[in-house]
C-alpha atoms as a PDB file:
ATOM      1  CA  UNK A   1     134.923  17.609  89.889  1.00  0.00           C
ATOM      2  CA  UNK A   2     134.498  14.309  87.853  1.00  0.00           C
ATOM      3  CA  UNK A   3     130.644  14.548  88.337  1.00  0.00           C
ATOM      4  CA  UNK A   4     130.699  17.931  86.953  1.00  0.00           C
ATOM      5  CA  UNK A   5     132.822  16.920  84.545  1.00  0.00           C
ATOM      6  CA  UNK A   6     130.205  14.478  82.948  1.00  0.00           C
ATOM      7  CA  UNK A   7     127.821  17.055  82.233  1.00  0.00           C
ATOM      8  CA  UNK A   8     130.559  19.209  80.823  1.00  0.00           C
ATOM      9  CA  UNK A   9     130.732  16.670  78.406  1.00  0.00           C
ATOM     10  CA  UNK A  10     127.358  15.003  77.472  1.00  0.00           C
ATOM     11  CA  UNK A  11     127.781  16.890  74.063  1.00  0.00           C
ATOM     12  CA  UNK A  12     130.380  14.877  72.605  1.00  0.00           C
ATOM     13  CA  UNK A  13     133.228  17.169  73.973  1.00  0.00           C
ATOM     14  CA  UNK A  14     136.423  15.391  75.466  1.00  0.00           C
ATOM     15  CA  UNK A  15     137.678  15.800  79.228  1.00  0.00           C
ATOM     16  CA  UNK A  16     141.371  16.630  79.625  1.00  0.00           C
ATOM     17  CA  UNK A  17     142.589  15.115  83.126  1.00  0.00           C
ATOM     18  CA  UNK A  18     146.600  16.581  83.563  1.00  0.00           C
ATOM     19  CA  UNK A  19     147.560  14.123  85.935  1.00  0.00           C
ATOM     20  CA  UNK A  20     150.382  14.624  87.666  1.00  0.00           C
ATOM     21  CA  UNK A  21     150.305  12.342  90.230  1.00  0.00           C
ATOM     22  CA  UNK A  22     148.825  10.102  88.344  1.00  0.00           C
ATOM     23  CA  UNK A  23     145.744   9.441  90.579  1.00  0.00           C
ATOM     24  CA  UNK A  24     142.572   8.647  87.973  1.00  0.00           C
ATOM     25  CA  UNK A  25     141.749   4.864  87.194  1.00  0.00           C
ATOM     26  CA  UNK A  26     140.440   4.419  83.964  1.00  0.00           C
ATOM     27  CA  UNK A  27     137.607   1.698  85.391  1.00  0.00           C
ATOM     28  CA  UNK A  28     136.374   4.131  88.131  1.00  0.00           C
ATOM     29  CA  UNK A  29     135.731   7.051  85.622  1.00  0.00           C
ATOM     30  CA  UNK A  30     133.702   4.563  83.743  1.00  0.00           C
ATOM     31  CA  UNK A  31     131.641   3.273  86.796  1.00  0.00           C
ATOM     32  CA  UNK A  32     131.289   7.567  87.182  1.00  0.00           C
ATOM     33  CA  UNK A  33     129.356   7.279  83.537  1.00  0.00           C
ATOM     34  CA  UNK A  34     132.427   9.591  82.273  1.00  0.00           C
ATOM     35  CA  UNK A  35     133.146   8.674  78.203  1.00  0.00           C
ATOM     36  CA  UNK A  36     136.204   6.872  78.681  1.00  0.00           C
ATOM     37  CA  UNK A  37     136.604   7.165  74.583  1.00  0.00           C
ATOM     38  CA  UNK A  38     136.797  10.865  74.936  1.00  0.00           C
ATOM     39  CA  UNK A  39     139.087  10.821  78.194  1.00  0.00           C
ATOM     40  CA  UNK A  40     142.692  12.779  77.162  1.00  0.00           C
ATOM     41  CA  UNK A  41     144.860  12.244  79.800  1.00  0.00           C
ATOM     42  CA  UNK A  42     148.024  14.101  79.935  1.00  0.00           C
ATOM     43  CA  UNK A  43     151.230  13.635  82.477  1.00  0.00           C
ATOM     44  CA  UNK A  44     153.773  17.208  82.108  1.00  0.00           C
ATOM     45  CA  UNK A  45     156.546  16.571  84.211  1.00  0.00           C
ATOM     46  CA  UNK A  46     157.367  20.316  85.033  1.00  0.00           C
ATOM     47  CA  UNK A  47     155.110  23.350  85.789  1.00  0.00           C
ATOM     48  CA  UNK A  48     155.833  25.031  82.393  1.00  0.00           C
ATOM     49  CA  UNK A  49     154.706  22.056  80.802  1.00  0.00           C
ATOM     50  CA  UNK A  50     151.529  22.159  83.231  1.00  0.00           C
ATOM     51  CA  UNK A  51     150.251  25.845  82.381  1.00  0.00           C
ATOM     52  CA  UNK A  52     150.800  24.949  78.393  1.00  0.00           C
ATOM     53  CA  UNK A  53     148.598  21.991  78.645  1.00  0.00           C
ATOM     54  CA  UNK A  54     145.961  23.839  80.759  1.00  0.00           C
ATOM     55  CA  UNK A  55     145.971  26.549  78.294  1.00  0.00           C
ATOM     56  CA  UNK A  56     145.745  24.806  75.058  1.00  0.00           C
ATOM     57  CA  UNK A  57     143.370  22.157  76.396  1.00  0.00           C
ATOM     58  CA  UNK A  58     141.248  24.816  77.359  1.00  0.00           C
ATOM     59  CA  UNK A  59     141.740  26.280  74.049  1.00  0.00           C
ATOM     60  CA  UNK A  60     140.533  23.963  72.102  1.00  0.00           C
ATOM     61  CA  UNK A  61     136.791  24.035  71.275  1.00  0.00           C
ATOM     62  CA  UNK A  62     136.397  20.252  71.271  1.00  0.00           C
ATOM     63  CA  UNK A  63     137.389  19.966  75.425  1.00  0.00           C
ATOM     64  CA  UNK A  64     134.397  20.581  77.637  1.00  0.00           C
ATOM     65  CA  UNK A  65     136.382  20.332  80.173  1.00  0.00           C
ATOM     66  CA  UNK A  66     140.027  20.462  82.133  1.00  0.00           C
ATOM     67  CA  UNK A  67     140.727  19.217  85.288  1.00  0.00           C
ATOM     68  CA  UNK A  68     144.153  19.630  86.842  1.00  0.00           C
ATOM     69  CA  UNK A  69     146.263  20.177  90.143  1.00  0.00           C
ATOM     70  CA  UNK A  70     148.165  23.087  89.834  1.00  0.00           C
ATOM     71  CA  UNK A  71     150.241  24.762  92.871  1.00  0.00           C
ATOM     72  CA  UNK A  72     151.287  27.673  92.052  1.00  0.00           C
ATOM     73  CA  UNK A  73     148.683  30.214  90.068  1.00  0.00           C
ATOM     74  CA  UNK A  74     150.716  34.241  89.741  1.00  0.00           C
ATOM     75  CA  UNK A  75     147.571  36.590  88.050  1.00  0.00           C
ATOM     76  CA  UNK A  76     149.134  36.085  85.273  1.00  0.00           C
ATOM     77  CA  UNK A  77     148.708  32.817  84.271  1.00  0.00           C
ATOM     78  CA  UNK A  78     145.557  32.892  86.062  1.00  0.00           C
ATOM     79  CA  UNK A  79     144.315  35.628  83.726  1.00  0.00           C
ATOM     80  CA  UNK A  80     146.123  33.443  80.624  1.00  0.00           C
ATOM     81  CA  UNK A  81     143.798  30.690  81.806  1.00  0.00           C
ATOM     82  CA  UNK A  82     140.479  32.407  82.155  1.00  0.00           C
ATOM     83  CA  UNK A  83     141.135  34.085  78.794  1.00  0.00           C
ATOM     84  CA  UNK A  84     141.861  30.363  77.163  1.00  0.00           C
ATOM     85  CA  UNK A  85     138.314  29.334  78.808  1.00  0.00           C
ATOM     86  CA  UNK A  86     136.223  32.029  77.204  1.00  0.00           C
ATOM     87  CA  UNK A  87     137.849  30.952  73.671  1.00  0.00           C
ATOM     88  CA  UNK A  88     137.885  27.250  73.847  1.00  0.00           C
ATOM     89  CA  UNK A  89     134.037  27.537  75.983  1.00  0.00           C
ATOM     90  CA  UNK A  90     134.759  24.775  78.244  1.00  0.00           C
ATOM     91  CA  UNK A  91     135.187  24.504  82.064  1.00  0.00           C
ATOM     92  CA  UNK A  92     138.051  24.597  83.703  1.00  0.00           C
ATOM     93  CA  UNK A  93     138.755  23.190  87.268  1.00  0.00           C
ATOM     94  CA  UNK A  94     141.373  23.772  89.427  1.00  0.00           C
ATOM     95  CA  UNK A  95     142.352  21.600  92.140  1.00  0.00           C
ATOM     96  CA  UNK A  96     144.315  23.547  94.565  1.00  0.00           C
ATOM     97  CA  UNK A  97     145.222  23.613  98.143  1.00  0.00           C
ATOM     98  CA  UNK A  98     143.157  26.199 100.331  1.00  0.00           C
ATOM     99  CA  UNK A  99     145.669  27.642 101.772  1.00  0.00           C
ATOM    100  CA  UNK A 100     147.707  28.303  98.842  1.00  0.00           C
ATOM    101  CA  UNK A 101     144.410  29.280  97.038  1.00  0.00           C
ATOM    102  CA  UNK A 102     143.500  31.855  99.434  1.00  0.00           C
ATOM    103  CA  UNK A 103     146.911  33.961  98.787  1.00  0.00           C
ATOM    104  CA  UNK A 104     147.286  33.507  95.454  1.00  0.00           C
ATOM    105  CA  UNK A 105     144.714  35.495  92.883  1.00  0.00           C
ATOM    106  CA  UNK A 106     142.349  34.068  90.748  1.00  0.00           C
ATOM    107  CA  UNK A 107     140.636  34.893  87.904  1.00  0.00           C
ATOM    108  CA  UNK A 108     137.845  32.335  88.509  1.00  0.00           C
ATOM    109  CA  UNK A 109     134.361  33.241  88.072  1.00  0.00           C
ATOM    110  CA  UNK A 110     133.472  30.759  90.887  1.00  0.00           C
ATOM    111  CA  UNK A 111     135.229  29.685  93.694  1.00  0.00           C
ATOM    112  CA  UNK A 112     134.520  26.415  96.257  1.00  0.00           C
ATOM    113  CA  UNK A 113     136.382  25.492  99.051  1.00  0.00           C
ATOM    114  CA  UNK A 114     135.400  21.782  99.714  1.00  0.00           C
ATOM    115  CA  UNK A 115     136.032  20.262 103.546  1.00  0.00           C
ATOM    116  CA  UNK A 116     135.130  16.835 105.160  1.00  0.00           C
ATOM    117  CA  UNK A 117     131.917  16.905 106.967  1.00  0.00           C
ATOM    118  CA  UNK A 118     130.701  14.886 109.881  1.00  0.00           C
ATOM    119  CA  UNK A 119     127.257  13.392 109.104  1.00  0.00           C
ATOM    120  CA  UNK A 120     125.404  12.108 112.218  1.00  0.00           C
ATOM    121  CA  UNK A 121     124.630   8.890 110.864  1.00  0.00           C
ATOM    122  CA  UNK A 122     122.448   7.848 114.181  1.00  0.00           C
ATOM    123  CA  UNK A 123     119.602  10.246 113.265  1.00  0.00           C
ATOM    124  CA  UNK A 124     119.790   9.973 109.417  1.00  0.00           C
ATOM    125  CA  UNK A 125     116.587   9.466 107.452  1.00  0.00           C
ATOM    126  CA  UNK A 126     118.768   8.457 104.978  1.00  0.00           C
ATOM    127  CA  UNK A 127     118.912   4.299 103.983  1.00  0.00           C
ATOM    128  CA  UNK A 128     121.852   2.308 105.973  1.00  0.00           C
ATOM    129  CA  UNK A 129     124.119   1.746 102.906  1.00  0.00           C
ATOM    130  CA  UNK A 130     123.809   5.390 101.678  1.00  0.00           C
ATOM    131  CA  UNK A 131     124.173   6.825 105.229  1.00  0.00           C
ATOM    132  CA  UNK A 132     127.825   4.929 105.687  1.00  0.00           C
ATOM    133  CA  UNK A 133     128.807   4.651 101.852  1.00  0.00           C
ATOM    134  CA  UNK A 134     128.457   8.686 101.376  1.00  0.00           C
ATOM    135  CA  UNK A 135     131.868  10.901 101.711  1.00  0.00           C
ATOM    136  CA  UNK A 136     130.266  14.202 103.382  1.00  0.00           C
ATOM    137  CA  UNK A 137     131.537  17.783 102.200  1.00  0.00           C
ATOM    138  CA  UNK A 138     130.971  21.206 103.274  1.00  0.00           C
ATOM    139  CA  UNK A 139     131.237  23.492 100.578  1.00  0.00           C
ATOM    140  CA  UNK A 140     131.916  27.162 100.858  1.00  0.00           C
ATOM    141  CA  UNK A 141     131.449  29.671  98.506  1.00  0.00           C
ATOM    142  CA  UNK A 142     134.549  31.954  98.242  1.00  0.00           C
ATOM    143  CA  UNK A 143     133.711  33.850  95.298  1.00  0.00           C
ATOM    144  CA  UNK A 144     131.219  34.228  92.907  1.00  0.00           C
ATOM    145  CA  UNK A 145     129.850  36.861  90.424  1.00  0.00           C
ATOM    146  CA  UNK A 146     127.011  38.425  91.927  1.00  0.00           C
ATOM    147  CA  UNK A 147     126.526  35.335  94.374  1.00  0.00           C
ATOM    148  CA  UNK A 148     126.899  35.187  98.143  1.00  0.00           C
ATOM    149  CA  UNK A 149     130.501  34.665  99.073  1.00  0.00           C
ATOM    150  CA  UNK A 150     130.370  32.776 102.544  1.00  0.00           C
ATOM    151  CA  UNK A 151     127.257  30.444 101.684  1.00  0.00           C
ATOM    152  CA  UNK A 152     127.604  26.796 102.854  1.00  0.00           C
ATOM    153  CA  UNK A 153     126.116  23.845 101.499  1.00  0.00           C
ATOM    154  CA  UNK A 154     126.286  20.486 102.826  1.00  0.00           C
ATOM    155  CA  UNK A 155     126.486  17.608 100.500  1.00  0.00           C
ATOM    156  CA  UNK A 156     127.132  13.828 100.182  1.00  0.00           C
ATOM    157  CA  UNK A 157     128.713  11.479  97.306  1.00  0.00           C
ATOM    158  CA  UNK A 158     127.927   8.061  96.847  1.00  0.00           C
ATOM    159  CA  UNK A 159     130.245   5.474  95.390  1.00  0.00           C
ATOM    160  CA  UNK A 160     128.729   5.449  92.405  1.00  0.00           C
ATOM    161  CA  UNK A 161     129.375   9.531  92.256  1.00  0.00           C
ATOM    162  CA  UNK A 162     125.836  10.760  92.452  1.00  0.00           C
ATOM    163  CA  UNK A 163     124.845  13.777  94.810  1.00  0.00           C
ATOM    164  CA  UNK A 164     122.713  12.523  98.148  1.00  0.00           C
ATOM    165  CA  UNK A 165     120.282  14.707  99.800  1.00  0.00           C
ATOM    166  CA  UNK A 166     120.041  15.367 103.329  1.00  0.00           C
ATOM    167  CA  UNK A 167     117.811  16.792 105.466  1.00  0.00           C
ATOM    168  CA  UNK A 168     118.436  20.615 106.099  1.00  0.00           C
ATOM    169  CA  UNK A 169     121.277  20.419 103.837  1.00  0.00           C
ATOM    170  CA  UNK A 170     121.584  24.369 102.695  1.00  0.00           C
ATOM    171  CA  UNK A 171     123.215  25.885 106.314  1.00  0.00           C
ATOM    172  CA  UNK A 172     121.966  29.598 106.386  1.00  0.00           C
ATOM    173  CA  UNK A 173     124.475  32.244 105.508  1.00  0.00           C
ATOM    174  CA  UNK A 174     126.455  33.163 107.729  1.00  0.00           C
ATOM    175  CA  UNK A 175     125.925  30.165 109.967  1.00  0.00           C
ATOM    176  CA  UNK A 176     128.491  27.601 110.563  1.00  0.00           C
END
């Protein structure tokens, strides 16, 4: 989400991080080449206060982007959000749980379920340090406007937040 984040904001747009468990640290964001000078980071103690400040951050024109944990999403305030992102033009993402995401709607034009991967390290063609320094996901597709729900990718992260290829890393669709 961060690394997305940074490109969401290369032009001079701010990044809205509701934190409500209070979980971002200022000098790792910076390591993560995110504009800490255009960081807004916001702390609602209830969920009222959580859907106003994802609405009007997304809202506002100057925010390229909104990242917050939200439980609960009715279609409602899921519509209520979308709408905010297609006047304000930035990107919203929403850290959920999967379960709870998968009964819930969602108004999202793109939907990822991310999972821990098991990278088999031993046959890697990858150097040492970024074979055992690399946090492995599987990502899943769930939904996406004229995409292919149900494609995987494979995908590592550094520490340093930058994307590491692997070898066969797109799993065919419909594969696990």
């Amino acid at each position: 989400a961060l690394s997305t984040a940074r490109h969401a904001c290369e032009a001079g747009k701010y990044l809205v991080l509701i934190d409500t468990p209070t979980q971002y640290y200022p000098p790792s964001l910076q390591r993560l080449g995110l504009p800490v000078d255009r960081i807004i980071g916001l702390r609602p103690k209830t969920y009222e206060d959580i859907v106003w400040s994802i609405d009007q951050s997304l809202r506002s024109s100057a925010v390229g982007c909104v990242i917050a944990s939200i439980d609960r999403l009715n279609d409602r305030t899921a519509r209520r959000f979308q709408l905010a992102a297609e006047a304000g033009g930035g990107l919203g993402i929403l850290l959920r749980d999967a379960t709870i995401a998968k009964s819930e709607p969602s108004w999202a034009d793109v939907q990822w379920s991310f999972a821990p991967y098991s990278y088999n390290r031993s046959s890697s063609q990858l150097s040492e340090m970024d074979a055992y320094s690399t946090r492995w996901f599987e990502m899943i597709l769930r939904r996406c406007h004229g995409g292919r729900s149900g494609a995987r990718v494979r995908v590592g992260m550094n520490a340093s937040g930058e994307w590491i290829d692997m070898p066969s890393m797109e799993v065919p669709y419909g594969k696990t």
